[in-house]
Protein backbone atom coordinates (compact mmCIF):
# COMPACT_ATOMS: atom_id res chain seq x y z
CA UNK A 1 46.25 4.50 122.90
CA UNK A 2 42.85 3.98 121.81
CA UNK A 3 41.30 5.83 119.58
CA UNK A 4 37.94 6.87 121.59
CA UNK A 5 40.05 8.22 124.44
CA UNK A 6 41.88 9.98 121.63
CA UNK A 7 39.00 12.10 120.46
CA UNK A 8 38.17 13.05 123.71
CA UNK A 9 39.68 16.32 124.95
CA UNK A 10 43.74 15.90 126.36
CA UNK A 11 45.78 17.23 128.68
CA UNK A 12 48.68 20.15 127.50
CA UNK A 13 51.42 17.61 127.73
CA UNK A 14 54.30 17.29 125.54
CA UNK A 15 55.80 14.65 124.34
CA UNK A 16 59.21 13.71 122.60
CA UNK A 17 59.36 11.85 119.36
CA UNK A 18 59.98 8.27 121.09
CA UNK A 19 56.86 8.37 123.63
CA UNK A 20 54.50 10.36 120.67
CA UNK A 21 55.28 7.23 118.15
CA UNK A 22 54.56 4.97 121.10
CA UNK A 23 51.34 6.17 121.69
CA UNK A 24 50.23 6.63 118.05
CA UNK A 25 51.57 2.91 117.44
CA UNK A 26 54.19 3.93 114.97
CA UNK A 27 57.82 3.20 114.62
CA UNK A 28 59.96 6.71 115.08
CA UNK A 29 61.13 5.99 111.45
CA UNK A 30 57.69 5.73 110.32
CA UNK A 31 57.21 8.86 112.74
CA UNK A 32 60.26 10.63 110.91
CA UNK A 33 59.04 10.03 107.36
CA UNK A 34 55.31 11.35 107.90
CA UNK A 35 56.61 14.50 109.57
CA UNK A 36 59.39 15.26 107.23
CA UNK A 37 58.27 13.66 103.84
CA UNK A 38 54.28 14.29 104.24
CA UNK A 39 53.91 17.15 107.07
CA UNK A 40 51.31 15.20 109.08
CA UNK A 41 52.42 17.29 111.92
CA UNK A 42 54.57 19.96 112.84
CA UNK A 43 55.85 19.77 116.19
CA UNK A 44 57.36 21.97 118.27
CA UNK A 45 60.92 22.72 119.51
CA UNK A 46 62.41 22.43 123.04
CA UNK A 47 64.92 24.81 123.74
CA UNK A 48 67.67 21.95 123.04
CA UNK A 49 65.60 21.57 119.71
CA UNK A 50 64.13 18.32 120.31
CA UNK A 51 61.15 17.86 118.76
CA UNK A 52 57.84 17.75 120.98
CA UNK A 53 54.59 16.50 120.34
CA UNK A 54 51.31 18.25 121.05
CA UNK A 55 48.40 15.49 122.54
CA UNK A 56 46.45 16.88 119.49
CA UNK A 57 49.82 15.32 117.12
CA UNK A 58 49.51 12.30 119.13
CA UNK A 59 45.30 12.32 118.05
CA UNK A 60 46.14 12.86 114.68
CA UNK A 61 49.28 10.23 113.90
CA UNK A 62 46.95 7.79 115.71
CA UNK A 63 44.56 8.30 113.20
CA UNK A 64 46.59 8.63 110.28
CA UNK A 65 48.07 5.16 111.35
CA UNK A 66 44.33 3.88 111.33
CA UNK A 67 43.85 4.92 108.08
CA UNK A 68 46.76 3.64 106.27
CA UNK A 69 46.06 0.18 108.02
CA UNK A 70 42.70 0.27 106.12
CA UNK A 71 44.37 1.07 103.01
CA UNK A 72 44.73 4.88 102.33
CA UNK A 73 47.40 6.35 100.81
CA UNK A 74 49.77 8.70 103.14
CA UNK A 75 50.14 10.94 100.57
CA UNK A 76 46.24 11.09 99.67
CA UNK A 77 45.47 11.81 103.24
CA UNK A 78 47.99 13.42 104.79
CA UNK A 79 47.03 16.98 103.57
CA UNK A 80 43.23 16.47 105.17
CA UNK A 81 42.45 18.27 108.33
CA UNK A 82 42.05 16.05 111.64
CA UNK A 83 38.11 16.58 111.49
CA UNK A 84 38.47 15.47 108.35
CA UNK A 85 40.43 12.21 109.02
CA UNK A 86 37.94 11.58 111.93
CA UNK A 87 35.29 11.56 109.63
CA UNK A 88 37.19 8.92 107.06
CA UNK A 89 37.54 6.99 109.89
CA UNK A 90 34.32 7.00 111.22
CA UNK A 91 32.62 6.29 107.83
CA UNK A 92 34.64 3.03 107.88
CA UNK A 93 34.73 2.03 103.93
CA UNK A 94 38.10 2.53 101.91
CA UNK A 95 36.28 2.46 98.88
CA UNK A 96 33.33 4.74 99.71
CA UNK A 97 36.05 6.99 101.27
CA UNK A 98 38.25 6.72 98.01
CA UNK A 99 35.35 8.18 95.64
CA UNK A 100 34.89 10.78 98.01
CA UNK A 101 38.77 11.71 98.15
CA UNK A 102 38.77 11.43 94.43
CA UNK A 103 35.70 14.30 94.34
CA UNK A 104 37.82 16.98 95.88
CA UNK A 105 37.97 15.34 99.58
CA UNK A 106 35.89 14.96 102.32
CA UNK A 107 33.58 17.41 104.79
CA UNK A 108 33.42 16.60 108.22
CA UNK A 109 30.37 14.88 109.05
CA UNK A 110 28.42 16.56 111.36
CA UNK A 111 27.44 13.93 114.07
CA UNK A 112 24.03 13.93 114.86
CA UNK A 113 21.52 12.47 117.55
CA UNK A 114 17.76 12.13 116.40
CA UNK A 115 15.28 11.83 118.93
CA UNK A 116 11.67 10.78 118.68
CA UNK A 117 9.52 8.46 116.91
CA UNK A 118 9.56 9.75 113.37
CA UNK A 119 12.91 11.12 113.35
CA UNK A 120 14.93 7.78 114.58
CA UNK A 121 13.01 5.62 112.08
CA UNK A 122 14.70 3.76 109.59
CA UNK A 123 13.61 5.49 106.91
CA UNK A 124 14.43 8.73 108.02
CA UNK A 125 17.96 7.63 109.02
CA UNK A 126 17.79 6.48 104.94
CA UNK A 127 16.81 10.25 103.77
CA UNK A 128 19.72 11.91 105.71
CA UNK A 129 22.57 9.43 104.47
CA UNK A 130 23.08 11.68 101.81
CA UNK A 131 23.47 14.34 103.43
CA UNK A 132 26.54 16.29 105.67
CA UNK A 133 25.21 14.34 108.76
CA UNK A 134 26.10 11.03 110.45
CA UNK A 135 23.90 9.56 112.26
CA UNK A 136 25.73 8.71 115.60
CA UNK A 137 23.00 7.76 117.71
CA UNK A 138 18.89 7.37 118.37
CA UNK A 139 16.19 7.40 120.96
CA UNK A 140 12.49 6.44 120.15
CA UNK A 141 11.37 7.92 123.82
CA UNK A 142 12.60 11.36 124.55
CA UNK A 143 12.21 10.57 128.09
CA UNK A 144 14.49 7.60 127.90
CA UNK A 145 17.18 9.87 125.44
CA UNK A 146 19.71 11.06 128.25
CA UNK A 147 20.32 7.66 130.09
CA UNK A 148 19.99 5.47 125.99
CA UNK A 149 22.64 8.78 124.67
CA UNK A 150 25.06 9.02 127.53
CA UNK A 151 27.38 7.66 126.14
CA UNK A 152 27.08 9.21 122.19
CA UNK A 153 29.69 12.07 121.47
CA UNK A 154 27.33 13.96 119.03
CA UNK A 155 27.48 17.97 117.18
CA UNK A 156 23.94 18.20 117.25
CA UNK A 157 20.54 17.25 118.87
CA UNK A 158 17.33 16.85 116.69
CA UNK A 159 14.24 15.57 118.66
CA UNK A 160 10.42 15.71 118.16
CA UNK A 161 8.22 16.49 120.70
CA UNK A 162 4.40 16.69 120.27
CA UNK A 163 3.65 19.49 122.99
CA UNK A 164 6.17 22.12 124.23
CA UNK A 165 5.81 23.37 128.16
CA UNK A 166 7.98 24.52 130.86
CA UNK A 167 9.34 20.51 130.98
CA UNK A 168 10.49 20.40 128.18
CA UNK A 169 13.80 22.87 128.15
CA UNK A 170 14.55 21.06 131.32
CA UNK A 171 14.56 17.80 128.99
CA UNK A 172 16.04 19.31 126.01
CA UNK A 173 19.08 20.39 127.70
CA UNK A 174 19.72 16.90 129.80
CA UNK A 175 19.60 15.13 126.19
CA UNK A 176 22.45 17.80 125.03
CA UNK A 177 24.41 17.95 127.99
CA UNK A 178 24.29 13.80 128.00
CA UNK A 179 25.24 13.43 124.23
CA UNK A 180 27.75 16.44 124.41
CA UNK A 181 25.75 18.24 121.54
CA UNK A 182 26.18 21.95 121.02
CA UNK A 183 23.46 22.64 118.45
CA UNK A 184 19.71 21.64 118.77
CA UNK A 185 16.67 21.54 117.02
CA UNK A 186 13.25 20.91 118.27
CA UNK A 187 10.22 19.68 116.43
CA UNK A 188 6.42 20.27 117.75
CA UNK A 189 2.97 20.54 116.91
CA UNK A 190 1.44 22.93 119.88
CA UNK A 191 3.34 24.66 121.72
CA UNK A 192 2.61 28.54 123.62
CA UNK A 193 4.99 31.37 121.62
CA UNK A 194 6.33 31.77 125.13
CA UNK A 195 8.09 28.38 125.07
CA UNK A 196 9.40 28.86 121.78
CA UNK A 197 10.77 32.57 122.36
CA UNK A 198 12.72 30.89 125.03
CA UNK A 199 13.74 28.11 123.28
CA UNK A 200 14.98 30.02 120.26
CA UNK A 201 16.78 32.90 123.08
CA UNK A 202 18.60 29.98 124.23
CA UNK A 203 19.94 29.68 120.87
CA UNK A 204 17.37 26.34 119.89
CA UNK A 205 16.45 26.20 116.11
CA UNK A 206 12.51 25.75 116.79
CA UNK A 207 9.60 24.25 113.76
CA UNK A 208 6.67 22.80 113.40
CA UNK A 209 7.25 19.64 112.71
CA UNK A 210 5.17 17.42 110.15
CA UNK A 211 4.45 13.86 109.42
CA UNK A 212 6.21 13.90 105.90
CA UNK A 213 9.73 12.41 106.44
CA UNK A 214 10.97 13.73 103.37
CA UNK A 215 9.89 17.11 104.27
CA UNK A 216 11.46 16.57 108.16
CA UNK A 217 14.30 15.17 106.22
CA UNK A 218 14.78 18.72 104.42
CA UNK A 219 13.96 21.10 107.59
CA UNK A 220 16.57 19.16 109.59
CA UNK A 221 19.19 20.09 106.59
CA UNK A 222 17.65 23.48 106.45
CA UNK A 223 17.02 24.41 110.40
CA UNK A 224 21.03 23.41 111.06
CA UNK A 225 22.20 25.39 108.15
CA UNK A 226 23.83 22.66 106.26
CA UNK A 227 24.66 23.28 102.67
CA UNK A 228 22.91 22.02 100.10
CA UNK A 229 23.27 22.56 95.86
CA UNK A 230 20.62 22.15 93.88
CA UNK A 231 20.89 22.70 90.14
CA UNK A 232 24.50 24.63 91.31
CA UNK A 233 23.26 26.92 93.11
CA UNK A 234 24.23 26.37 96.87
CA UNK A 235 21.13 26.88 99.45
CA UNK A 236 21.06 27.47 102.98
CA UNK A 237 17.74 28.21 104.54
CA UNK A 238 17.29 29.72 107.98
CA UNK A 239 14.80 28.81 110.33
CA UNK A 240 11.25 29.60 109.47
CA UNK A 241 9.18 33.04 109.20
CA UNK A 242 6.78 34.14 111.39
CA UNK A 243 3.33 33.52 110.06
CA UNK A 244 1.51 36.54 107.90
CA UNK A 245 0.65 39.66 110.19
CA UNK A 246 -2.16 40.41 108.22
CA UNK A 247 -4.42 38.36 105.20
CA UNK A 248 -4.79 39.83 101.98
CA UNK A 249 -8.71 41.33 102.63
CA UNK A 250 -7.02 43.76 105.36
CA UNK A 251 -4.42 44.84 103.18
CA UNK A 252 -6.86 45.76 100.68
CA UNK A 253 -8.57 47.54 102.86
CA UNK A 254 -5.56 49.81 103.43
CA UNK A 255 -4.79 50.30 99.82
CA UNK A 256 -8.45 52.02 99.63
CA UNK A 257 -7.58 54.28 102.64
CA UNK A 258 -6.66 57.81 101.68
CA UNK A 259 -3.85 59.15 102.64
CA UNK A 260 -1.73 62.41 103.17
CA UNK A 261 1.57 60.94 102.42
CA UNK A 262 2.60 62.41 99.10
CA UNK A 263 5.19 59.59 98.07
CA UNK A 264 1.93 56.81 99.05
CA UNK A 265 4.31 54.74 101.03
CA UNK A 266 1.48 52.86 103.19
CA UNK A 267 -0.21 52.25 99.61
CA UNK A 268 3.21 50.86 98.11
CA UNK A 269 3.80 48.49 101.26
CA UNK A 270 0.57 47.02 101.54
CA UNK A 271 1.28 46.40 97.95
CA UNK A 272 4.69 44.79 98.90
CA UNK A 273 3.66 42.53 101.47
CA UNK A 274 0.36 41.55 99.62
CA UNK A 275 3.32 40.20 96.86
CA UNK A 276 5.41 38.65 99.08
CA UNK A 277 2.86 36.68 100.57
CA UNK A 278 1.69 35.22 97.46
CA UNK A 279 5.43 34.00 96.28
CA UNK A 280 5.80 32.64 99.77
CA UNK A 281 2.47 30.22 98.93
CA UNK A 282 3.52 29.98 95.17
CA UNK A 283 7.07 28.64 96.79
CA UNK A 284 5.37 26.58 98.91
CA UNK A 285 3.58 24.81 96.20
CA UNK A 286 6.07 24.29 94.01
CA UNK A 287 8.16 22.53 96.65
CA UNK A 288 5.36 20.28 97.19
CA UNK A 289 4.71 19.34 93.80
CA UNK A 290 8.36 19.04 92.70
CA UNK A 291 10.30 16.29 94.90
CA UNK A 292 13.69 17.08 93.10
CA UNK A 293 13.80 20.40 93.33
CA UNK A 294 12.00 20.90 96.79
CA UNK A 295 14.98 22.93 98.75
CA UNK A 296 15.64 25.44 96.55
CA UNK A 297 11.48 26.21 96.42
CA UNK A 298 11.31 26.06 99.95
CA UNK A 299 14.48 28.32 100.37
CA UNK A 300 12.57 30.22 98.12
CA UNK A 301 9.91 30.25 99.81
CA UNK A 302 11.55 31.35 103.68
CA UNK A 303 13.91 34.06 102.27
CA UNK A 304 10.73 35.71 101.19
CA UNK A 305 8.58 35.12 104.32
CA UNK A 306 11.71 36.89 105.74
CA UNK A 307 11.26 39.53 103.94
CA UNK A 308 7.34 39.51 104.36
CA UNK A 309 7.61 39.83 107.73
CA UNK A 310 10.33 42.56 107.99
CA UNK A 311 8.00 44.87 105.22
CA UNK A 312 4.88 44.18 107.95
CA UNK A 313 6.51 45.67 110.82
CA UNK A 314 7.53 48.71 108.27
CA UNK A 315 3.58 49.04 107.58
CA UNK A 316 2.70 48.49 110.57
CA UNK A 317 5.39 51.92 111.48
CA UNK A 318 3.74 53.82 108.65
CA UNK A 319 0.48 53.70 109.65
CA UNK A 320 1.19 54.08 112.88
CA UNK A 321 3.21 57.43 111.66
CA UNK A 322 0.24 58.59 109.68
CA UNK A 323 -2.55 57.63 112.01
CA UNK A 324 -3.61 55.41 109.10
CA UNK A 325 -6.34 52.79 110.85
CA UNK A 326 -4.31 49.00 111.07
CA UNK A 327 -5.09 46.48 109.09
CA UNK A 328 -7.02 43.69 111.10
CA UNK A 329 -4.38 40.65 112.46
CA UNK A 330 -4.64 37.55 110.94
CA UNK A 331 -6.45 34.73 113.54
């Protein structure tokens, strides 16, 4: 059986030992000594005890069997989940895979479709090798993406787009539902908050996209939650803050602002979020100027814009609480 039709979803059938080793392209002895010896599967048991095979055991022997024909060791491999052996196979080098098994084994790479001009370039494809993705397929034309991915099996969508409108969550889902993808992320540069409150209810991770690939590289890391360590300490950023309620002159306006709240709560907040804002652009810059340390800053640099913006909606409570006049919005 071949291995594409494999990963695809399979019927509840069951299977005895003879037709399972069949499929998988094993000998039953070979069969006998992975089961028993290794524990590549556990089937069950009929009710006359015969062993029967799951169409997930038949995915998974037909794998393992790949894998030892490129040169892995059954006992190296055979403790690895099945997403795990998909991945080895997919990556498609023994001796890349060995170095990784010899780290502490492998992660599933997450397979990934990247749509748009900047994101299916070369060189971005380059920045995200590193990374947890694989790079399973790519569209220069988002219009063109659901007929050129049809035929991709991907986790996740990524696609640029310069302008969001009504159009474009039609076109956004037909490039998911054609590339199977259950996650997506969308990059634009204008774009009404209506569009992206819709987007992001729909469960879309939503940014502003920009023209450095390095920095794309890192939002598209960040934005689908992947993992990353930097200096040992493990970062995952979520998508980005709102942007600042409220610039720094109208918060000083409401620290002069007398008040009849003994414990000077509006004072103290105003304070706060005056703080928080200048971290956030501190993080900002140091992520800029510092290539290899650039995630962590910019983690940084969201978990307080989190923060900023939660601490804005508590002023904004407060003064509404203690008839306090509102700081003016930022344009």
């Amino acid at each position: 059986m071949d291995l594409d039709v494999l990963a695809r979803p399979q019927p509840t059938g069951l299977y005895r030992s003879g037709v399972a080793a069949r499929l998988a392209g094993i000998p039953v002895e070979t069969l006998r000594v992975w089961e028993r010896r290794h524990g590549v599967v556990r089937p069950g048991l009929s009710e006359g005890r015969q062993r029967l095979y799951s169409a997930s055991d038949v995915r998974r022997l037909t794998i393992v069997k790949r894998l030892t024909d490129m040169g892995h060791s059954i006992g190296v491999i055979a403790p690895l989940s099945t997403e795990a052996l998909t991945a080895m196979h997919a990556l498609g080098n023994p001796s890349e895979v060995s170095a990784l098994e010899r780290n502490g084994g492998l992660k599933l790479a997450s397979r990934t479709v990247l749509v748009g001009p900047l994101l299916s370039s070369a060189k971005m494809a380059g920045m995200l090798s590193g990374s947890t993705f694989s790079v399973v397929g790519s569209c220069a034309n988002p219009i063109d993406a659901a007929v050129a991915l049809r035929e991709v099996d991907a986790d996740n969508l990524i696609i640029e787009l310069p302008i969001l409108i009504d159009d474009s969550i039609a076109l956004i889902d037909s490039i998911k539902s054609a590339c199977s993808a259950t996650r997506a992320v969308v990059f634009y540069r204008f774009a009404p908050s209506a569009i992206i409150r819709r987007l992001r209810a729909a469960g879309v991770a939503v940014s502003r996209s920009t023209s450095d690939v390095a920095e794309l590289a890192s939002m598209c890391l960040s934005l689908l939650g992947q993992p990353s360590a930097i200096a040992g300490i493990p970062v995952t950023l979520t998508s980005p803050p709102a942007a600042p309620m409220f610039d720094d002159r109208a918060l000083m306006d409401l620290l002069g602002v007398n008040s009849n709240v003994f414990c000077e709560c509006p004072r103290q907040l105003a304070e706060l979020v005056m703080n928080l804002g200048a971290f956030e652009r501190y993080s900002n810059d140091c992520a800029n100027r510092s290539p290899d340390d650039a995630l962590l800053h910019r983690g940084l640099q969201h978990t307080t814009g989190h923060a900023r913006v939660m601490l804005e909606a508590a002023l904004v409570r407060v003064a509404i609480a203690e008839g306090l006049p509102l700081p003016t919005r930022t344009n």
